[in-house]
Protein backbone atom coordinates (compact mmCIF):
# COMPACT_ATOMS: atom_id res chain seq x y z
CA UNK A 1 0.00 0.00 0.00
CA UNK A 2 1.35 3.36 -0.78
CA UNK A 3 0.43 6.42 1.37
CA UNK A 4 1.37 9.92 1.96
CA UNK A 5 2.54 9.12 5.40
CA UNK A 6 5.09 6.83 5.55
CA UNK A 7 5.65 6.13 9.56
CA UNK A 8 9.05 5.42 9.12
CA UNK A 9 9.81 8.78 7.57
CA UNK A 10 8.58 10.29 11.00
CA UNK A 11 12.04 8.73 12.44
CA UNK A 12 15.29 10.59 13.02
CA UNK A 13 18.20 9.26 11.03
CA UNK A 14 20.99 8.50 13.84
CA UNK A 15 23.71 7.11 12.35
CA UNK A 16 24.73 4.69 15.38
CA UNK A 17 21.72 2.88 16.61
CA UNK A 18 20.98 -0.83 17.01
CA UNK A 19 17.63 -2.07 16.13
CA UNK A 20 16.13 -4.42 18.86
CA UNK A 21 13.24 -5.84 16.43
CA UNK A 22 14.22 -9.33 14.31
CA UNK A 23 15.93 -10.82 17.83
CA UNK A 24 13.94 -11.89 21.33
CA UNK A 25 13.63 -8.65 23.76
CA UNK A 26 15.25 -11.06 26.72
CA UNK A 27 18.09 -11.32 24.38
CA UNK A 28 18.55 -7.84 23.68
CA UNK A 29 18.11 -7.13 27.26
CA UNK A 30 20.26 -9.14 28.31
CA UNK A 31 23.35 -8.16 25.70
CA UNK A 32 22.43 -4.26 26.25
CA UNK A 33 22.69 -4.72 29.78
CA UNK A 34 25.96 -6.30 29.97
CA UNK A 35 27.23 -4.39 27.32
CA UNK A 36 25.99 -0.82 28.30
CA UNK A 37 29.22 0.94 28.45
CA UNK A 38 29.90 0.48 24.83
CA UNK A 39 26.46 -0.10 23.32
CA UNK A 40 25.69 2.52 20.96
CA UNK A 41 21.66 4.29 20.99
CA UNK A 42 18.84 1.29 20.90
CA UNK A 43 15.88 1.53 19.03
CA UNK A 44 12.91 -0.62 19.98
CA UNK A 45 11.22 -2.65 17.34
CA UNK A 46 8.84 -5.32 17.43
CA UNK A 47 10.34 -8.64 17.00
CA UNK A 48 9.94 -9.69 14.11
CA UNK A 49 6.86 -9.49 11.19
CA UNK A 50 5.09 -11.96 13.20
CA UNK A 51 5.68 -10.34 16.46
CA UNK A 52 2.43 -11.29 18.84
CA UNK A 53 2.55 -8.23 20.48
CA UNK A 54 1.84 -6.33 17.53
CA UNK A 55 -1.99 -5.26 17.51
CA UNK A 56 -2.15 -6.43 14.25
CA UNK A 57 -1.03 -10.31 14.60
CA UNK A 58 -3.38 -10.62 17.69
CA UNK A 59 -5.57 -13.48 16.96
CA UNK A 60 -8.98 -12.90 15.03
CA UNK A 61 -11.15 -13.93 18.11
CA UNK A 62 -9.67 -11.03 20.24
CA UNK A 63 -9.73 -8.47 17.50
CA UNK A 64 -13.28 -9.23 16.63
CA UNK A 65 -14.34 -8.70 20.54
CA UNK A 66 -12.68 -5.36 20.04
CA UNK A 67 -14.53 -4.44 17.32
CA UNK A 68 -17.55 -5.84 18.41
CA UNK A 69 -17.62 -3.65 21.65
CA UNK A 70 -15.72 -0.18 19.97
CA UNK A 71 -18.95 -0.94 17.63
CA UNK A 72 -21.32 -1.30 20.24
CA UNK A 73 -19.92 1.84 22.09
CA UNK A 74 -20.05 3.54 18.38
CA UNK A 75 -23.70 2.36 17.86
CA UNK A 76 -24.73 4.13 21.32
CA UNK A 77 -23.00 7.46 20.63
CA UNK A 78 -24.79 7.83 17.68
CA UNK A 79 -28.32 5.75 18.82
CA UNK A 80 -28.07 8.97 21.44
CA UNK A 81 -28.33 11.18 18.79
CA UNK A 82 -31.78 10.77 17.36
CA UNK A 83 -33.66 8.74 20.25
CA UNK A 84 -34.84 12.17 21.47
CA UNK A 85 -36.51 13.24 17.97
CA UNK A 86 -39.65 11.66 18.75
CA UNK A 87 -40.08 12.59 22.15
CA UNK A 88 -39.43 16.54 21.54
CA UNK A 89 -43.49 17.13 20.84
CA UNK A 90 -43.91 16.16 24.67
CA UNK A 91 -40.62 17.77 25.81
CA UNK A 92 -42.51 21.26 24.00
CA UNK A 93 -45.64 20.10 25.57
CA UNK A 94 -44.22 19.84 28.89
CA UNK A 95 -42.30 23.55 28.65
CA UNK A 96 -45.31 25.09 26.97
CA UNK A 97 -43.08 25.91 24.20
CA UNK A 98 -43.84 26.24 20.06
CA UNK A 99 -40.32 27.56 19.09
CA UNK A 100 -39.64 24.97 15.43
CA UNK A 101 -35.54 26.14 15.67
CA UNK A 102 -35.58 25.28 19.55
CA UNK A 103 -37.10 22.03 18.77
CA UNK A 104 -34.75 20.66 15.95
CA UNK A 105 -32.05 22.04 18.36
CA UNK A 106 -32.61 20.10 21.46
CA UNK A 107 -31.75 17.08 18.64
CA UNK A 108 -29.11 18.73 16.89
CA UNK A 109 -26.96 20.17 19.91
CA UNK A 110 -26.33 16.94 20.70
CA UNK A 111 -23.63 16.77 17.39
CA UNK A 112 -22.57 20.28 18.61
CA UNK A 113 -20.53 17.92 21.11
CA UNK A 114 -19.40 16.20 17.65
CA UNK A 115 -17.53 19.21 16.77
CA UNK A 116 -15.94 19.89 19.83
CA UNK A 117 -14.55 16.86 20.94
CA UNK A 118 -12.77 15.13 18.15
CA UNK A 119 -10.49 18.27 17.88
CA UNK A 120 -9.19 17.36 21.35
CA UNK A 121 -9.83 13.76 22.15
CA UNK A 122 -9.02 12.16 18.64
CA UNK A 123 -4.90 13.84 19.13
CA UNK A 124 -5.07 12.71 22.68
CA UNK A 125 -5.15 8.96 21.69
CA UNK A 126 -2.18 9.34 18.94
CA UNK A 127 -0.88 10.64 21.93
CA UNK A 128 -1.74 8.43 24.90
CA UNK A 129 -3.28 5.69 23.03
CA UNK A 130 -7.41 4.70 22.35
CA UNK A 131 -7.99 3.13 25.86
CA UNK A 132 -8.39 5.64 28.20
CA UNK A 133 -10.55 7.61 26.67
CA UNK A 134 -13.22 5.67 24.77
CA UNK A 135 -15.51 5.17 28.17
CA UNK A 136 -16.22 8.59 29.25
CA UNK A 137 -19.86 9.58 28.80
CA UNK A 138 -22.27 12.03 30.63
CA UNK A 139 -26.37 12.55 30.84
CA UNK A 140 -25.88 16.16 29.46
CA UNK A 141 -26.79 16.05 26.06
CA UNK A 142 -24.15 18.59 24.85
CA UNK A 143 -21.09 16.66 27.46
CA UNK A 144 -23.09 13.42 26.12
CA UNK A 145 -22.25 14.45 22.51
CA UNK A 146 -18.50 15.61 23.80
CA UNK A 147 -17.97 12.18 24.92
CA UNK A 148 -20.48 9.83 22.05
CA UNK A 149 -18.18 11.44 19.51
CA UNK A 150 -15.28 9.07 21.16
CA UNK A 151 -15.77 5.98 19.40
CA UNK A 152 -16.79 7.07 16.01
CA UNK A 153 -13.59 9.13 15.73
CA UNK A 154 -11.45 6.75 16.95
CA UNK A 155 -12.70 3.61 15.73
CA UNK A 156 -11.39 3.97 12.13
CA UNK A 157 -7.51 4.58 13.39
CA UNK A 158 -8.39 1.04 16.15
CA UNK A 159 -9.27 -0.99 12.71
CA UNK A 160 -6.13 0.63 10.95
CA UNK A 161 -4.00 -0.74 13.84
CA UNK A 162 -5.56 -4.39 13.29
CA UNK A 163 -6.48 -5.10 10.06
CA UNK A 164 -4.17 -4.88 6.73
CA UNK A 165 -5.77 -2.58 4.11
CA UNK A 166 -6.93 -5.86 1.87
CA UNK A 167 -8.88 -6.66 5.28
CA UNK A 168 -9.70 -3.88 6.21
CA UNK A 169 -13.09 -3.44 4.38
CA UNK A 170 -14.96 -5.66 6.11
CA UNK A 171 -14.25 -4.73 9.66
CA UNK A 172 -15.02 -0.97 8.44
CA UNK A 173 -18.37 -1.99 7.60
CA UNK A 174 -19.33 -3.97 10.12
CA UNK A 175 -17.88 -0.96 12.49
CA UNK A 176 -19.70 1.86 10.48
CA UNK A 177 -22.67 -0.05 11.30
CA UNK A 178 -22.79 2.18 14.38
CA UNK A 179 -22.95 5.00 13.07
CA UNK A 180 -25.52 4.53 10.45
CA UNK A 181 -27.60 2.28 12.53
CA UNK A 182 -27.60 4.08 15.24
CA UNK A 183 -29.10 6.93 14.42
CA UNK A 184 -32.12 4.93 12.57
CA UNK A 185 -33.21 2.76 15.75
CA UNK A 186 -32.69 5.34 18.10
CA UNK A 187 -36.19 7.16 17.41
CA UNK A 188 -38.10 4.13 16.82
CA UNK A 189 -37.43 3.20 20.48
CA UNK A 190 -37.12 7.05 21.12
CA UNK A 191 -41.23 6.63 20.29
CA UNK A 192 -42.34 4.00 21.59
CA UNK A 193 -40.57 4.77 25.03
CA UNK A 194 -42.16 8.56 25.14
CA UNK A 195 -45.37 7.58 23.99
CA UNK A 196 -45.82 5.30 26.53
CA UNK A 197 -43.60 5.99 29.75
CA UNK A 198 -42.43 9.43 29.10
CA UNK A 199 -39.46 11.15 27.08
CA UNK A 200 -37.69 11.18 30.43
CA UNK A 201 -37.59 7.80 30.18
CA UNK A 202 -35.25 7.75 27.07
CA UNK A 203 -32.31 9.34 28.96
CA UNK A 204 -32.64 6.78 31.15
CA UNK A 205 -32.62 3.84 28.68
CA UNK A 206 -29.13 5.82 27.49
CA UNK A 207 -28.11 5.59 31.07
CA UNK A 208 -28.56 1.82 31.67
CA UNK A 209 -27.21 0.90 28.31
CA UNK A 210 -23.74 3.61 29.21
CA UNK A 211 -23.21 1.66 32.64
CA UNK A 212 -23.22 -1.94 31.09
CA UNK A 213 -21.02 -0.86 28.33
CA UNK A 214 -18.74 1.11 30.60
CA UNK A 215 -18.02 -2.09 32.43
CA UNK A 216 -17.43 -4.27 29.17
CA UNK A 217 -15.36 -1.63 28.23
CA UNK A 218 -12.72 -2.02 31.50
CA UNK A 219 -12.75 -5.54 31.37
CA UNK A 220 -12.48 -6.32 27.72
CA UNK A 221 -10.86 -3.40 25.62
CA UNK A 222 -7.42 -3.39 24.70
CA UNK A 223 -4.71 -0.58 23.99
CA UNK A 224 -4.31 -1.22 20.20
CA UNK A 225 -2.26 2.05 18.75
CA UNK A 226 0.98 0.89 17.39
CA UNK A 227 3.20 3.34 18.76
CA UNK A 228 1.93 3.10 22.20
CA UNK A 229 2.53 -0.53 22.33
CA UNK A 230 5.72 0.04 21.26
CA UNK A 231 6.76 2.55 23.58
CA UNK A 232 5.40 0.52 26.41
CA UNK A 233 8.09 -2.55 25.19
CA UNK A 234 10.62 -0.15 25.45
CA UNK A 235 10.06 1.33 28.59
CA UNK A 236 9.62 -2.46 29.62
CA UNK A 237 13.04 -2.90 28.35
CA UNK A 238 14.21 0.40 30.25
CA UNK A 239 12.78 -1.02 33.74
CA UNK A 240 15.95 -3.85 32.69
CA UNK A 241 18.92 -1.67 31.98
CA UNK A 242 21.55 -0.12 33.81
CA UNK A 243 21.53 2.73 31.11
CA UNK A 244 17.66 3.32 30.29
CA UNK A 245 18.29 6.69 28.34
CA UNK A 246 19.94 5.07 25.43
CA UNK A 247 16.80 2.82 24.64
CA UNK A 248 13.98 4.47 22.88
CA UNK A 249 11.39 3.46 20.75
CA UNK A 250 11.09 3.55 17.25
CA UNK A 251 8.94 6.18 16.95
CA UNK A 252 10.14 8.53 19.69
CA UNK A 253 11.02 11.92 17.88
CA UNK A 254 13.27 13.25 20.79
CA UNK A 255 10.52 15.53 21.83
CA UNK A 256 9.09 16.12 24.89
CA UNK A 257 6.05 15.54 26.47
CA UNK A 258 4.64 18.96 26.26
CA UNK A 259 5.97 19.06 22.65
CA UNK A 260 4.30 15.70 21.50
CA UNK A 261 1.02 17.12 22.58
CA UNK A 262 0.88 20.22 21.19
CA UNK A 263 1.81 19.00 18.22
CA UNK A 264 -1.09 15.94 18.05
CA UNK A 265 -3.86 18.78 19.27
CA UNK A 266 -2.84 21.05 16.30
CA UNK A 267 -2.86 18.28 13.88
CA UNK A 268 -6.34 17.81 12.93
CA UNK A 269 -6.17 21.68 11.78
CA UNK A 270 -3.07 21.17 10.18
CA UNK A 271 -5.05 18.37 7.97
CA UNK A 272 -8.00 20.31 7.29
CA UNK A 273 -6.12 23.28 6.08
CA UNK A 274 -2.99 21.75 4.53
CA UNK A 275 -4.19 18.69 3.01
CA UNK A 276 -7.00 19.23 -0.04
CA UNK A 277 -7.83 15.42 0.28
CA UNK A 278 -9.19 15.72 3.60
CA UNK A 279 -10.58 19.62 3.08
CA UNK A 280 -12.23 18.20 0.11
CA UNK A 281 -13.78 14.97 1.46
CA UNK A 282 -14.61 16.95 4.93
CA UNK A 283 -17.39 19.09 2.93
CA UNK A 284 -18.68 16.23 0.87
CA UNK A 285 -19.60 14.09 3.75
CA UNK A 286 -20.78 17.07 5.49
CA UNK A 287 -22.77 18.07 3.64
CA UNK A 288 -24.44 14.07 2.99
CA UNK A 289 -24.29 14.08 7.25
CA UNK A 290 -26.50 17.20 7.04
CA UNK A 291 -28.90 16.10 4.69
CA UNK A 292 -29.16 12.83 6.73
CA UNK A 293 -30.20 14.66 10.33
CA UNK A 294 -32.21 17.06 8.14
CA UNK A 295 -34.36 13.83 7.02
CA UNK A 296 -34.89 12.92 10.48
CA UNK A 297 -36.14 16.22 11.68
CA UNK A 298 -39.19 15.65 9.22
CA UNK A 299 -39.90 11.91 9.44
CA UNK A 300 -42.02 12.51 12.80
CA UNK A 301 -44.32 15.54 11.05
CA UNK A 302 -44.59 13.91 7.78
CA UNK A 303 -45.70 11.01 8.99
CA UNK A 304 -47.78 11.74 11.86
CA UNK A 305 -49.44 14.71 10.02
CA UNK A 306 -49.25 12.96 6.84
CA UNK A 307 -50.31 9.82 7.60
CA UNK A 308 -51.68 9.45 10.17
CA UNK A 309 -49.25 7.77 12.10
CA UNK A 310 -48.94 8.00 15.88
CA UNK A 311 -45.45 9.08 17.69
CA UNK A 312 -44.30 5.20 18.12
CA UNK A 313 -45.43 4.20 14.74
CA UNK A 314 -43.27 7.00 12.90
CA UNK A 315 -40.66 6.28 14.17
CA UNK A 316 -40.75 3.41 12.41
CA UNK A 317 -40.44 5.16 9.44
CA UNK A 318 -36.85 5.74 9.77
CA UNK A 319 -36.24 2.20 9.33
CA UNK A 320 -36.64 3.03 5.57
CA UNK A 321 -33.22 4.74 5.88
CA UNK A 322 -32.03 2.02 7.66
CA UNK A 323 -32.79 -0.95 5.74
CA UNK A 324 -30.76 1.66 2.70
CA UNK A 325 -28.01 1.41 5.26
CA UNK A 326 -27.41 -2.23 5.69
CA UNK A 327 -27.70 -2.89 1.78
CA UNK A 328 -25.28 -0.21 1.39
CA UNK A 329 -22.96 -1.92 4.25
CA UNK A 330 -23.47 -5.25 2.60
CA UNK A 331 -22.43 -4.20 -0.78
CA UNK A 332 -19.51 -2.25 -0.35
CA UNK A 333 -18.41 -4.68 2.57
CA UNK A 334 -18.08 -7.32 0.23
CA UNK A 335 -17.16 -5.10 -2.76
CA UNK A 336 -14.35 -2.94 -1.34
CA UNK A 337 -11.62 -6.20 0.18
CA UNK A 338 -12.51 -8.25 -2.88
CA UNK A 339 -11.58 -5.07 -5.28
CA UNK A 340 -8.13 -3.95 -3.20
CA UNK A 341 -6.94 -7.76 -3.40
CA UNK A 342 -7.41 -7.54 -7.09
CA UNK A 343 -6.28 -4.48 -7.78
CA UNK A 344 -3.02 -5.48 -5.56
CA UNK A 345 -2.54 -8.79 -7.99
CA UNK A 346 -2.83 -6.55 -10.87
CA UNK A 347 -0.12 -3.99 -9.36
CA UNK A 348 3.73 -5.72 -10.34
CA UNK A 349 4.69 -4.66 -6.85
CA UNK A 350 1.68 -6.26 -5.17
CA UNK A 351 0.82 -2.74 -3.48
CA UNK A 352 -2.70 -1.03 -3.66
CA UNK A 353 -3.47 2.71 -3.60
CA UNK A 354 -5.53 4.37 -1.05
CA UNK A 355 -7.74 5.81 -4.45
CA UNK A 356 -9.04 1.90 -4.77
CA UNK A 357 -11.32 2.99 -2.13
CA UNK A 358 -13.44 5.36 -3.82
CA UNK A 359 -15.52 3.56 -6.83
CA UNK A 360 -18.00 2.50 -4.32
CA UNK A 361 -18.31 6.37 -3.52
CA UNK A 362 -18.14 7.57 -7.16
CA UNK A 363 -21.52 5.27 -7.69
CA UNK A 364 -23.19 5.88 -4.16
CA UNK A 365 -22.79 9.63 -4.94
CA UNK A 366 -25.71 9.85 -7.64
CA UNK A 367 -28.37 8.04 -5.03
CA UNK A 368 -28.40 10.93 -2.80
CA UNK A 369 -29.93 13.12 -5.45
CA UNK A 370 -32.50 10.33 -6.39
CA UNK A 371 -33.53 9.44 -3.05
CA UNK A 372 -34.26 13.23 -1.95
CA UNK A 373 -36.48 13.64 -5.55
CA UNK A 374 -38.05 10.52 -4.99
CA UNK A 375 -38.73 11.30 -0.87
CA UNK A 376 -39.73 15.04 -1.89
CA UNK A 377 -42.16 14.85 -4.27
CA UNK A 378 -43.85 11.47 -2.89
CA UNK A 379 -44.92 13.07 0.43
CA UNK A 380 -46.04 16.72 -1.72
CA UNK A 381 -48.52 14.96 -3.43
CA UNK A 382 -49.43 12.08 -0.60
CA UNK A 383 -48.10 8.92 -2.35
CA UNK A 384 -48.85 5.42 -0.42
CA UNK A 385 -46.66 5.90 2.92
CA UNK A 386 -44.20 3.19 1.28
CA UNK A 387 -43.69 5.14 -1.65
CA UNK A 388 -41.44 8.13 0.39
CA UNK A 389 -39.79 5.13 2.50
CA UNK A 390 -38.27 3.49 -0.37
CA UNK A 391 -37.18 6.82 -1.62
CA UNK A 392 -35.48 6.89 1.77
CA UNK A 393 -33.55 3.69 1.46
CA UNK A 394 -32.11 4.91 -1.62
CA UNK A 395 -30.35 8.23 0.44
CA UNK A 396 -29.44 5.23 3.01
CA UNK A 397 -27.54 3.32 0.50
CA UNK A 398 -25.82 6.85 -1.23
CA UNK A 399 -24.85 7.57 2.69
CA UNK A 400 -23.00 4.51 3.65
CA UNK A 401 -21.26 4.52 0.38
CA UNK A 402 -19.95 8.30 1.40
CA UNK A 403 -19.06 7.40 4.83
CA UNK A 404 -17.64 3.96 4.77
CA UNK A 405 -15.28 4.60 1.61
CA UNK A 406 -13.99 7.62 2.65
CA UNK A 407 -13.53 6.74 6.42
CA UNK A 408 -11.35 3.49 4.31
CA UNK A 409 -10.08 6.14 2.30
CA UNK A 410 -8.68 8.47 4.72
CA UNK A 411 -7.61 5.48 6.85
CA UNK A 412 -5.33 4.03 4.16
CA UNK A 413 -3.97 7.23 3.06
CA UNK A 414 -2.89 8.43 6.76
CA UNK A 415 -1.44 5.57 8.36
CA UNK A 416 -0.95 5.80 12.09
CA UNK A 417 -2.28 9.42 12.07
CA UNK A 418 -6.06 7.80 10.75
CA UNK A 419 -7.36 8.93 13.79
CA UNK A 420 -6.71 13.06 13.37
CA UNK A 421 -7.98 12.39 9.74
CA UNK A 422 -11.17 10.82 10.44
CA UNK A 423 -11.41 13.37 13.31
CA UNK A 424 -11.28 16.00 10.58
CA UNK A 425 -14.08 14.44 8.74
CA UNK A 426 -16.06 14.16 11.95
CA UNK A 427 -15.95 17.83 13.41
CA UNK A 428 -16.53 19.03 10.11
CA UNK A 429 -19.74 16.61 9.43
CA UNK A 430 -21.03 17.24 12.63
CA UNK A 431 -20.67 20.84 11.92
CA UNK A 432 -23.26 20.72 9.40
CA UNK A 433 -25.23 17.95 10.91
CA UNK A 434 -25.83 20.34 14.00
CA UNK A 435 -26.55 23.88 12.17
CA UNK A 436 -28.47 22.87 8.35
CA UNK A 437 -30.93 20.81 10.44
CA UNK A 438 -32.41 24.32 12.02
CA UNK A 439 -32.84 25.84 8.54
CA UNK A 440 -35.21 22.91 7.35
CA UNK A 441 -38.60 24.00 8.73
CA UNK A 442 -37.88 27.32 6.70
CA UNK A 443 -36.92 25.69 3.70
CA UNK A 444 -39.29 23.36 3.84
CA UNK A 445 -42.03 25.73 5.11
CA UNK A 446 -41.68 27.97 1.87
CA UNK A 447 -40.67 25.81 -0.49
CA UNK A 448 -42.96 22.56 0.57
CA UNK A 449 -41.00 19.06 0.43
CA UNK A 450 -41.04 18.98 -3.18
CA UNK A 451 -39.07 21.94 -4.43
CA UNK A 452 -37.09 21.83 -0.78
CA UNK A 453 -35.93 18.07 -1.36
CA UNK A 454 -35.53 19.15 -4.95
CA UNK A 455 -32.50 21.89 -4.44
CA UNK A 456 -31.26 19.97 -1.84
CA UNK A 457 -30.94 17.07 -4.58
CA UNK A 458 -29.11 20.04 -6.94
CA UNK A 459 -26.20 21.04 -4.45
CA UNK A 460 -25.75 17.16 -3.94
CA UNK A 461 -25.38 16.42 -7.78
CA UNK A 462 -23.27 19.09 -8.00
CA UNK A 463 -20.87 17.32 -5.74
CA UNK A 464 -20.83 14.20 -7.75
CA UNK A 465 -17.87 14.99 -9.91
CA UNK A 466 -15.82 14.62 -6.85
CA UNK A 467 -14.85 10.71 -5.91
CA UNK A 468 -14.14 10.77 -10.00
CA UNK A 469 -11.80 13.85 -9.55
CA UNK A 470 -9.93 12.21 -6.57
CA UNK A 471 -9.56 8.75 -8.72
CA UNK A 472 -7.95 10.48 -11.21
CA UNK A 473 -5.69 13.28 -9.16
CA UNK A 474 -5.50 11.82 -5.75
CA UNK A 475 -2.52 10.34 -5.79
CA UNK A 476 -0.80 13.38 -7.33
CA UNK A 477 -2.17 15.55 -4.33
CA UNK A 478 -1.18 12.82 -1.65
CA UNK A 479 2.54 13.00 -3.42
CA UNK A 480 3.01 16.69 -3.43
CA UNK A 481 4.97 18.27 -0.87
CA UNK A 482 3.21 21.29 -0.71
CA UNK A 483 0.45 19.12 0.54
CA UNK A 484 1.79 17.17 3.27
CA UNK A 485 1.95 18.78 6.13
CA UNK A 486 4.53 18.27 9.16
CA UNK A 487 2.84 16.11 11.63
């Protein structure tokens, strides 16, 4: 695989250094400490390709538990998000409110946390590593969003440092499940639950599921970021040696604390504004995340006012989106591992580019546009209630194929620094999924859901050109030197 980043380039050439890495650690202990007078600099390396320490030879069992629970921990974070929706008619009810912005906001603030938190928390664990972070939650719903935004951000860079890009596409999907899923069942039991016990009663339901998680989380989850792993072998090593300063691990810059963390906090911005890639791909899905939360905010009055259904029942009718989700998950699951390993047998060197991601995004890019027509102008003129739910499923599939191949896309192209990419992408989505939402009754209001839908479905097509322009010049940008900034 070729990338823009290669992690050994991050290391500082000394010309008298011995690599601890193809011989056993006791052995190099054992020879550095008895030696230590005349030992030049050591520089700690795993040992060996097949080194079990490595995060990425663990065995399959263990690193589908991990991606089983960062999933399940990704799937609440972003179940949080939405379960409110239908219960926001009783919260106004309750506060004796009729204020349409308020009421989208008390869904959308939530992903105001989105924006917030990745900035910090997503540098943190290139810093510290993924584990200590990924549990923290709160009932707040802004603090809530601060802390749900932990496992979507950082569950792209925890695949990166387990799976090999021609495996990689399958553990994506099953992770981005989360994500997309979430967000779906979240009102449907978000209905039922304030329909019948009370929309306090949903924050609660959060609650129980956060504390049974948190627990999992303690007992099962595992440190899985590469250079932390490594840096705890060599301060293993260190605890050994009469001379600890002249071991060091392989990725250690020679900078100091304060320096390493300033420089993983600015690093997110330093993507966003240096990089085009990520800029450009930032936008896109931003602007697809918008349009996603800005469905949801009409499901419950379409259908309820529309229809005729009650507050449980519509929220049924964002399983439409979600069944568009798992198709979409299914097909470029299978699609995007099967094309890299052909692609790579095709390639003389047996390498794959980070670009081999995108077809699946070049396609899903044109259902966007057809799904909002089709959703639009079915509920203006009162089609059968199916009717706008299959338009629905088509927006579902165009989503997953935004998200998934450019969270794969951004993932292969950054290396160990996935996680400050994909934290790009997420403030920048969330961004959009937090403030468009609040124009929608507007839009909507003047324009009805025909023409609204409609001009949404414009700016979308216009957008399509984009996954075709990165096929073609990605590779170029990635190369160029004015775009890779010093991380």
């Amino acid at each position: 695989m070729s990338t823009s980043l290669d992690p050994e380039s991050i290391l500082p050439t000394v010309a008298q250094e011995k690599m601890i890495s193809d011989i056993p650690v006791e052995s190099a202990v054992a020879s550095f400490v008895s030696n230590n007078e005349t030992l030049p600099s050591v520089v700690v390396d795993w040992d060996g390709q097949h080194d079990p320490e490595n995060s990425i030879n663990w065995p399959s069992r263990g690193k589908g538990g991990i991606i089983t629970l960062v999933s399940a921990l990704t799937f609440l974070g972003a179940m949080a998000s939405t379960i409110f929706a239908p219960g926001v008619p009783f919260l106004m009810k309750d506060f004796n409110s009729n204020n349409n912005q308020l009421a989208s906001f008390t869904v959308s603030v939530y992903v105001v946390g989105f924006c917030i938190g990745p900035l910090i928390l997503s540098p943190l664990s290139e810093h510290y590593g993924l584990l200590p972070y990924i549990t923290d939650r709160t009932l707040f719903r802004f603090l809530q969003g601060l802390a749900g935004c932990l496992p979507i951000t950082l569950g792209g860079g925890t695949i990166a440092d387990m799976y090999p890009p021609e495996r990689r596409g399958t553990a994506m999907a099953i992770w981005t499940l989360g994500p997309l899923l979430g967000p779906v069942i979240g009102p449907v039991i978000g209905g039922f639950l304030a329909e019948s016990v009370g929309w306090r009663w949903i924050f609660w339901l959060v609650t129980i599921i956060t504390a049974v998680l948190s627990i999992a989380t303690f007992i099962f989850l595992r440190e899985t970021y590469v250079p932390t792993l490594l840096e705890r072998k060599a301060e293993s090593i260190r605890k050994l040696s009469q001379n600890p300063t002249r071991i060091r691990c392989k990725y250690d810059r020679g900078q100091t604390g304060n320096e390493l963390l300033i420089a993983a906090i600015v690093r997110p911005s330093k993507l966003l504004t240096r990089s085009p890639i990520v800029f450009i791909l930032a936008i896109y899905v931003g602007l697809v995340y918008a349009y996603m939360y800005l469905l949801y905010t009409t499901f419950t009055p379409v259908f309820t006012s529309q229809y005729g259904f009650t507050t449980g029942t519509a929220g049924l009718s964002f399983l439409g989106l979600g069944i568009g989700f798992v198709l979409g998950q299914v097909l470029v699951g299978i699609f995007a591992d099967r094309y890299l390993r052909a692609k790579a047998k095709q390639s003389t060197d047996g390498k794959t580019q980070p670009e081999h991601r995108l077809p699946p995004l070049a396609v899903g890019a044109f259902f966007i546009p057809v799904g909002l027509i089709w959703y639009g102008w079915s509920t203006h003129y009162r089609a059968p209630w199916i009717v706008p739910i299959l338009g629905i499923g088509f927006v579902g599939i165009g989503c997953v194929c935004a998200f998934l191949s450019s969270q794969m896309y951004l993932v292969d192209s950054f290396g160990i620094y996935a996680a400050s990419a994909t934290a790009t992408n997420t403030v920048v989505r969330s961004l959009f999924g937090a403030t468009v939402p609040l124009a929608g009754s507007s839009l909507y209001g003047k324009l009805g859901y025909g023409w609204g839908n409609t001009i949404l479905a414009f700016v979308a097509l216009a957008f399509c050109p984009v996954p075709f322009l990165l096929m073609k010049y990605g590779k170029k940008i990635r190369m160029d030197t004015r775009f890779q900034p010093k991380l």
